[in-house]
N, C-alpha and C. Protein backbone atom coordinates (compact mmCIF):
# COMPACT_ATOMS: atom_id res chain seq x y z
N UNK A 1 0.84 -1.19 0.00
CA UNK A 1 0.00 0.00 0.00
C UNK A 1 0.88 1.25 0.00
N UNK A 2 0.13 2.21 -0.72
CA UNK A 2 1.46 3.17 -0.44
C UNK A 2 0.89 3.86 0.92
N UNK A 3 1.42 5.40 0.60
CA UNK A 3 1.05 6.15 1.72
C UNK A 3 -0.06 6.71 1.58
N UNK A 4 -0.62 7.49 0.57
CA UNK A 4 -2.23 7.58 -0.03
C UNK A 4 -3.03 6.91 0.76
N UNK A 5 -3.07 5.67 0.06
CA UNK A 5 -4.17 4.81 0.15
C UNK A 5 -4.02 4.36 1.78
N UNK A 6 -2.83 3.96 2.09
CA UNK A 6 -2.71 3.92 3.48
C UNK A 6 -3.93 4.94 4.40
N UNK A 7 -3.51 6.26 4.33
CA UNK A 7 -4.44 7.67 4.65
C UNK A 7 -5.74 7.15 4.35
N UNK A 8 -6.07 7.24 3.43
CA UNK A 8 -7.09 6.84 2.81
C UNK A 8 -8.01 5.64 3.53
N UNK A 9 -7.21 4.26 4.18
CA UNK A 9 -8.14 3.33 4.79
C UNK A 9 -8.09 3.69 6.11
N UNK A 10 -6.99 4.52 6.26
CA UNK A 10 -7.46 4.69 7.93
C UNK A 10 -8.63 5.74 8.52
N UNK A 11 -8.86 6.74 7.07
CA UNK A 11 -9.84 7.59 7.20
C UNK A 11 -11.38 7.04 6.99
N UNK A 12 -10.93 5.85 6.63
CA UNK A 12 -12.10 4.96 6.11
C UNK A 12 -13.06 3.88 7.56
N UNK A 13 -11.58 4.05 8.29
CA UNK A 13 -11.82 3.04 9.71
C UNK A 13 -12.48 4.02 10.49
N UNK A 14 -10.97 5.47 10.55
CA UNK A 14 -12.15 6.62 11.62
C UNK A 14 -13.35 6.81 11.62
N UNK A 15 -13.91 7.22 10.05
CA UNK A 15 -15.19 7.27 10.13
C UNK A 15 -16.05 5.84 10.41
N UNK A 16 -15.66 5.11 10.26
CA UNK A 16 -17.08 4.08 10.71
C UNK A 16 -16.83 3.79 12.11
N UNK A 17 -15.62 3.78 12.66
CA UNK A 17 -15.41 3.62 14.34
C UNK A 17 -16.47 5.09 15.18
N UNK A 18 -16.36 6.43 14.44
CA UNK A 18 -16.96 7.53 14.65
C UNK A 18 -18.68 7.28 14.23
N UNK A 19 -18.93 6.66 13.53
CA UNK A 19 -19.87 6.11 13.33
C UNK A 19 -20.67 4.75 14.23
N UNK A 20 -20.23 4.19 14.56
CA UNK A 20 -20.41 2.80 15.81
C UNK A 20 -20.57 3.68 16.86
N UNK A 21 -19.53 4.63 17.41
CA UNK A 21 -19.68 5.15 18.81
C UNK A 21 -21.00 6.05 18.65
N UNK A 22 -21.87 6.60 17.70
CA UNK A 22 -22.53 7.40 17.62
C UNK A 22 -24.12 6.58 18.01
N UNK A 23 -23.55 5.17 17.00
CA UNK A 23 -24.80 4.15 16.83
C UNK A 23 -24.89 3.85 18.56
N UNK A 24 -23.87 3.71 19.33
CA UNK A 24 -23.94 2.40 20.52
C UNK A 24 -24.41 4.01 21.29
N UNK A 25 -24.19 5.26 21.10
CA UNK A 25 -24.59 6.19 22.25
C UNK A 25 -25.90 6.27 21.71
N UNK A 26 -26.50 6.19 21.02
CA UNK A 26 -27.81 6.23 20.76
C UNK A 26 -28.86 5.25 21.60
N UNK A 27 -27.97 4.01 21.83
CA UNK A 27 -28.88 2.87 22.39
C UNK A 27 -28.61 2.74 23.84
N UNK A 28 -27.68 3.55 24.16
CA UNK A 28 -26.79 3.70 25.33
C UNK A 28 -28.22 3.76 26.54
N UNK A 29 -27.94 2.61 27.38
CA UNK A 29 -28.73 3.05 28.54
C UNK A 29 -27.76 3.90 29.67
N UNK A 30 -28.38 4.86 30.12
CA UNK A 30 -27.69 5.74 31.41
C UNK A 30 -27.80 5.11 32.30
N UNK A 31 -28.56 4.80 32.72
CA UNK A 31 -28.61 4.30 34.25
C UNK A 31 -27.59 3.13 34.22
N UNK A 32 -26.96 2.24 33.46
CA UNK A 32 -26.62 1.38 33.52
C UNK A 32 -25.14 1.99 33.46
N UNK A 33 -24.48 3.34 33.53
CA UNK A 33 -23.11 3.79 33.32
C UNK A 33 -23.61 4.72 34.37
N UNK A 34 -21.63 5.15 35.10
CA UNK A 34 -21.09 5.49 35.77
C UNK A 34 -19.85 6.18 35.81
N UNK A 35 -19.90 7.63 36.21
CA UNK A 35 -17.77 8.04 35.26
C UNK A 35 -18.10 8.04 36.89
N UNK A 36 -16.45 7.15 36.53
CA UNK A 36 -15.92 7.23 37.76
C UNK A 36 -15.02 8.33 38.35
N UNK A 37 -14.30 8.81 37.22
CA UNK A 37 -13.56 10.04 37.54
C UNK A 37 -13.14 10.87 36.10
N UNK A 38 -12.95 12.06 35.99
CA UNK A 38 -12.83 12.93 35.35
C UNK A 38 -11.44 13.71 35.81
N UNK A 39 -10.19 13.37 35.02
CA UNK A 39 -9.12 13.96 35.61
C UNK A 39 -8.18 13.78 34.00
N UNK A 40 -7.16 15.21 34.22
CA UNK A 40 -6.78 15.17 33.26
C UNK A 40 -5.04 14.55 33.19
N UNK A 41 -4.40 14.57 32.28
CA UNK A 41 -2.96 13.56 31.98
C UNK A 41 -2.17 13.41 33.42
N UNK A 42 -2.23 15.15 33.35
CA UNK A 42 -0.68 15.06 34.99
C UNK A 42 -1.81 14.42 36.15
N UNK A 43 -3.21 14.69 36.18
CA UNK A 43 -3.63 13.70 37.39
C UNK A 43 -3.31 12.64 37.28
N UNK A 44 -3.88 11.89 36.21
CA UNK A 44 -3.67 10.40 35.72
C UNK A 44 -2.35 9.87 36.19
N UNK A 45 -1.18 10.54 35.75
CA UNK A 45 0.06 10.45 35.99
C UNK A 45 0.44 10.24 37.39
N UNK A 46 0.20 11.25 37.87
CA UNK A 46 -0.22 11.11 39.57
C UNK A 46 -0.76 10.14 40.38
N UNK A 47 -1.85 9.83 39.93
CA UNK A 47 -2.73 8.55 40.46
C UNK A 47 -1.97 7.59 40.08
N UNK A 48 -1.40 7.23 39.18
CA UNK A 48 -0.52 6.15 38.79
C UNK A 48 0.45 5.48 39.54
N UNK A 49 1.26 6.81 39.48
CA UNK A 49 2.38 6.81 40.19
C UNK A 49 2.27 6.46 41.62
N UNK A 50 0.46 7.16 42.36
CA UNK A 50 0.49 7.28 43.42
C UNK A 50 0.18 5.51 43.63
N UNK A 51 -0.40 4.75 42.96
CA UNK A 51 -0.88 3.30 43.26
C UNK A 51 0.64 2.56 43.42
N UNK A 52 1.30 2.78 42.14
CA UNK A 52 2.31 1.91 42.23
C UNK A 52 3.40 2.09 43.30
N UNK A 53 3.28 2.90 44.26
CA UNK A 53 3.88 3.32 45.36
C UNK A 53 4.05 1.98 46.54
N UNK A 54 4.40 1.49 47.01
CA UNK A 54 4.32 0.62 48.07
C UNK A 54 4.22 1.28 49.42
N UNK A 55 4.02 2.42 49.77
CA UNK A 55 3.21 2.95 50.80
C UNK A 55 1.49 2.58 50.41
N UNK A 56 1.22 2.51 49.63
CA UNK A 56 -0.23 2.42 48.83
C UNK A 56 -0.78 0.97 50.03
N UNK A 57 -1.91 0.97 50.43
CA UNK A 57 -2.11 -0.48 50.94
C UNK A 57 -3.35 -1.14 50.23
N UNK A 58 -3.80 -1.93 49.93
CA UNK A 58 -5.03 -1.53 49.01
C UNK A 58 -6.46 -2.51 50.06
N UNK A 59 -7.28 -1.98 49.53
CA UNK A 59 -8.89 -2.78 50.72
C UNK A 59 -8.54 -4.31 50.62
N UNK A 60 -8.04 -4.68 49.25
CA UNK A 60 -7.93 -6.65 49.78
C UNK A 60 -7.23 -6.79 50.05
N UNK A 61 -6.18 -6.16 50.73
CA UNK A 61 -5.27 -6.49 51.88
C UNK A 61 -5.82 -6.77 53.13
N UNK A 62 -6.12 -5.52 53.40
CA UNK A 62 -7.38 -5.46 54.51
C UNK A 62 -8.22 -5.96 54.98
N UNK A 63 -8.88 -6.95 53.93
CA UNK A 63 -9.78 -7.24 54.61
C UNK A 63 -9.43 -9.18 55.50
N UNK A 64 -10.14 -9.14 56.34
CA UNK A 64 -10.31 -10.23 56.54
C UNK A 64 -10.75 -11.56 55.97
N UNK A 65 -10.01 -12.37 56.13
CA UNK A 65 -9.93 -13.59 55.29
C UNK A 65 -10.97 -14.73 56.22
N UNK A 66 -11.96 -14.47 56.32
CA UNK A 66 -12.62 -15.50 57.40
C UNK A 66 -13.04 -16.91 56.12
N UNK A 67 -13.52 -17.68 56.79
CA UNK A 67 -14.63 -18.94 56.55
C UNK A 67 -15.93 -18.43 56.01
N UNK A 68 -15.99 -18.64 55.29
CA UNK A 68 -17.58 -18.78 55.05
C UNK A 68 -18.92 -19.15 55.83
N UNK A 69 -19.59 -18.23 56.90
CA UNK A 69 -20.44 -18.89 57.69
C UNK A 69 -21.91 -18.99 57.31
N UNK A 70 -21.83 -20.16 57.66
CA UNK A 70 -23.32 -20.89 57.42
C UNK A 70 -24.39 -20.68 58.40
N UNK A 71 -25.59 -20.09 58.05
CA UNK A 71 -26.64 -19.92 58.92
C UNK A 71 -27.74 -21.60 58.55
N UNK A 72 -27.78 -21.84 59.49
CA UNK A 72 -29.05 -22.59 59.46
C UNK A 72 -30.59 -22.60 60.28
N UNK A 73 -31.64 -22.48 59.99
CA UNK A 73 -32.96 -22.89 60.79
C UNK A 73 -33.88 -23.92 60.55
N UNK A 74 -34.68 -23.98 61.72
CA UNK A 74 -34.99 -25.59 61.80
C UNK A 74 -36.92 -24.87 62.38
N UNK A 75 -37.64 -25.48 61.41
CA UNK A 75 -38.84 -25.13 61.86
C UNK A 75 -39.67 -26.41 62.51
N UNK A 76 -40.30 -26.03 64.04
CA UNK A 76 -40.87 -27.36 64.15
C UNK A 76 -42.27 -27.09 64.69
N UNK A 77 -43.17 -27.67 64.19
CA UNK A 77 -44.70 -27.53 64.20
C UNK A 77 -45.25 -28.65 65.24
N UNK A 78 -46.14 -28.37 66.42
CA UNK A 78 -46.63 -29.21 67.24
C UNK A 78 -48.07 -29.36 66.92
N UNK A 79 -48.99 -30.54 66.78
CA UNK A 79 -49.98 -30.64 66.56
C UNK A 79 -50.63 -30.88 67.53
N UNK A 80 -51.68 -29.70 68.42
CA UNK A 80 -52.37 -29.89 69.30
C UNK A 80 -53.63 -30.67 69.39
N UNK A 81 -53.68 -31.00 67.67
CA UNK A 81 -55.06 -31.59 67.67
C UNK A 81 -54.71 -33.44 67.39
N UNK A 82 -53.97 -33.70 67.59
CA UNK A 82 -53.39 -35.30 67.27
C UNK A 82 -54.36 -36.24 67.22
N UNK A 83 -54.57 -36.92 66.47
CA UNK A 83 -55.47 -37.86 67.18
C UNK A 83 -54.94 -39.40 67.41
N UNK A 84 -55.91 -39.30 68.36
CA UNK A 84 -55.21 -40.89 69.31
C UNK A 84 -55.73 -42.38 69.12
């Protein structure tokens, strides 16, 4: 391929990738999405940096590693009217 046509298919991909994201926001349910955060490069960078830190401790460290406990109940019905 040269370089043209090269240009040429990738302008061919943008638009239909620009096209899909337009189709899937159309059908897009909201309630079912969530931004989790809104931050720009040097935050990102930051947050990054700040995870890969080994001061960092993270919640599944934390948490406790128990057993799995089992509840059980036991229903028991007396029949006052029995017959004998």
């Amino acid at each position: 391929m040269t370089d043209k046509s090269l240009e040429l298919e990738m302008r061919l991909v943008m638009e239909g990738l620009e096209e899909l994201a337009t189709i899937s926001s159309y059908h897009c349910q909201l309630e079912q999405c969530r931004i989790l955060s809104v931050e720009t490069v040097d935050e990102a960078r930051q947050r990054e940096l700040a995870e890969s830190s080994e001061n960092v401790i993270t919640m599944e460290s934390r948490r406790r590693h128990q057993s799995p406990t089992f509840i059980s109940k036991a229903l028991r019905f007396r029949d006052h009217h029995s017959l004998s």
